[in-house]
Protein backbone atom coordinates (compact mmCIF):
# COMPACT_ATOMS: atom_id res chain seq x y z
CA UNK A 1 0.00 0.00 0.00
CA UNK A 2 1.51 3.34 -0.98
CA UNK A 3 1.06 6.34 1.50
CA UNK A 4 1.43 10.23 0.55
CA UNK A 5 1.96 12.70 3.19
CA UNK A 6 1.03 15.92 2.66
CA UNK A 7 3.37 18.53 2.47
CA UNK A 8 1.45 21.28 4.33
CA UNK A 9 0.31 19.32 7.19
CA UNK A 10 0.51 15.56 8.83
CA UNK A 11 -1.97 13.83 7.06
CA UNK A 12 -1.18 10.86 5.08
CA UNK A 13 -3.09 9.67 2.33
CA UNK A 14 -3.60 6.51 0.60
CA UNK A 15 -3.68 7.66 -3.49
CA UNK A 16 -2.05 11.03 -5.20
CA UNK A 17 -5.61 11.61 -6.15
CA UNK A 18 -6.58 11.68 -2.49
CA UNK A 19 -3.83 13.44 -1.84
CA UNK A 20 -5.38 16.39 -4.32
CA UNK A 21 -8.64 16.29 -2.71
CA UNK A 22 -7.35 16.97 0.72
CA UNK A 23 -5.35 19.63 -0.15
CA UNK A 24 -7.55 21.29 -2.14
CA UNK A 25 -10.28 21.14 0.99
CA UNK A 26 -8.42 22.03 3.98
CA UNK A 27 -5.40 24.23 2.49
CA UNK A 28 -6.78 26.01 -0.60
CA UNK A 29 -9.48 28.66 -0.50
CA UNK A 30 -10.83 28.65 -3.78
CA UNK A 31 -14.65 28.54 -3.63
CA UNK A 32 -16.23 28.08 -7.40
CA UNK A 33 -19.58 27.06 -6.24
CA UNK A 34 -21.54 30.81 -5.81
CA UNK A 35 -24.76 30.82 -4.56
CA UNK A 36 -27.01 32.48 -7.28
CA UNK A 37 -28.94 33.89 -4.13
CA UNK A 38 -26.04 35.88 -1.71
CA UNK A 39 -22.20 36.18 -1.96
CA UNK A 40 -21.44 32.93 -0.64
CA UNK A 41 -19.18 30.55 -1.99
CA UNK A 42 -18.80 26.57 -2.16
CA UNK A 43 -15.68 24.11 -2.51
CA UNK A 44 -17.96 21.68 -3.27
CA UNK A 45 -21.55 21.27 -5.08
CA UNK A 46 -22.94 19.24 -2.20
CA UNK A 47 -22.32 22.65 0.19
CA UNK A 48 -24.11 24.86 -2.50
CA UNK A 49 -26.74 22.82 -2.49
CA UNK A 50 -27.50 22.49 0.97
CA UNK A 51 -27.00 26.27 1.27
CA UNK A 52 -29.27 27.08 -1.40
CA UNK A 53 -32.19 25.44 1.06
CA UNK A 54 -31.28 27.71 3.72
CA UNK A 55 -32.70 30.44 1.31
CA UNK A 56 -36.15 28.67 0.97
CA UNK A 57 -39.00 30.14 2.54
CA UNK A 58 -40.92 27.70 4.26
CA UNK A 59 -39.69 25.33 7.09
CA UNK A 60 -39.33 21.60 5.14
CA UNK A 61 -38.22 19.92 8.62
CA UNK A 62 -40.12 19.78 11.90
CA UNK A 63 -39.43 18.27 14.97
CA UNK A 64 -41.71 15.20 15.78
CA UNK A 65 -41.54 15.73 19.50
CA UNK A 66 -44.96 16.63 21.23
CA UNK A 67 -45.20 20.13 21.93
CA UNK A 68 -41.62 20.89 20.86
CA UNK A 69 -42.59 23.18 17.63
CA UNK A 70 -39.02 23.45 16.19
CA UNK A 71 -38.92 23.65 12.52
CA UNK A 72 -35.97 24.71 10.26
CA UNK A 73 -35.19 25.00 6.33
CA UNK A 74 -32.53 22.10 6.35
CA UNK A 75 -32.38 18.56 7.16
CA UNK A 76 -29.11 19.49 8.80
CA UNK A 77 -30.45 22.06 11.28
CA UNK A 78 -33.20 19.58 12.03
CA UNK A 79 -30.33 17.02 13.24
CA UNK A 80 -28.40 18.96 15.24
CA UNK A 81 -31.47 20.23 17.17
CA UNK A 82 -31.96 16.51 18.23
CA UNK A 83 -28.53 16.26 19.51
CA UNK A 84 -29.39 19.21 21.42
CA UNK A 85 -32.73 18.73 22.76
C-alpha cells in the first residue's frame, strides 16, 4: 500500500488523487460554487446545495416531538437540534 503525506500538514493519504482532494479542501481557498442567491461561496456542489435550502422560505423539517414546535429550512439544522434537545 503506498502512503502520501502531505506537504502542508501531517496527514497521510492513501492515493495522489486523495492526496489532491485533501489539499484542495483544507489548504486552498478557492470557492467556485456561488450561490445564485447571496455572496457565498462553495468548494464543493454538495455545500451549495444544501446552502441554497437555507434560502427557501418555508420550514421543510419539523421536529416530531410533542409540543416541541421546532422547525428549520434544512435537514441538517433539524439534526443537530436533536442532539441538542
Amino acid at each position: 500500500v503506498n502512503h502520501v503525506t502531505c506537504a502542508l500538514c501531517d496527514t497521510v493519504c492513501t492515493s495522489v488523487s486523495s492526496l489532491k482532494a485533501h489539499i484542495r479542501f483544507r489548504h486552498c481557498d478557492d470557492r467556485p460554487f456561488h450561490c445564485h442567491l447571496c455572496d457565498s461561496g462553495f468548494k464543493n456542489a454538495y455545500d451549495l446545495h444544501k446552502h441554497v435550502e437555507t434560502h427557501s422560505d418555508s420550514d421543510a423539517y419539523s421536529c416530531d416531538v410533542e409540543g416541541c414546535g421546532f422547525t428549520s429550512r434544512t435537514l441538517q439544522t433539524l439534526r443537530q437540534h436533536y442532539k441538542r434537545a
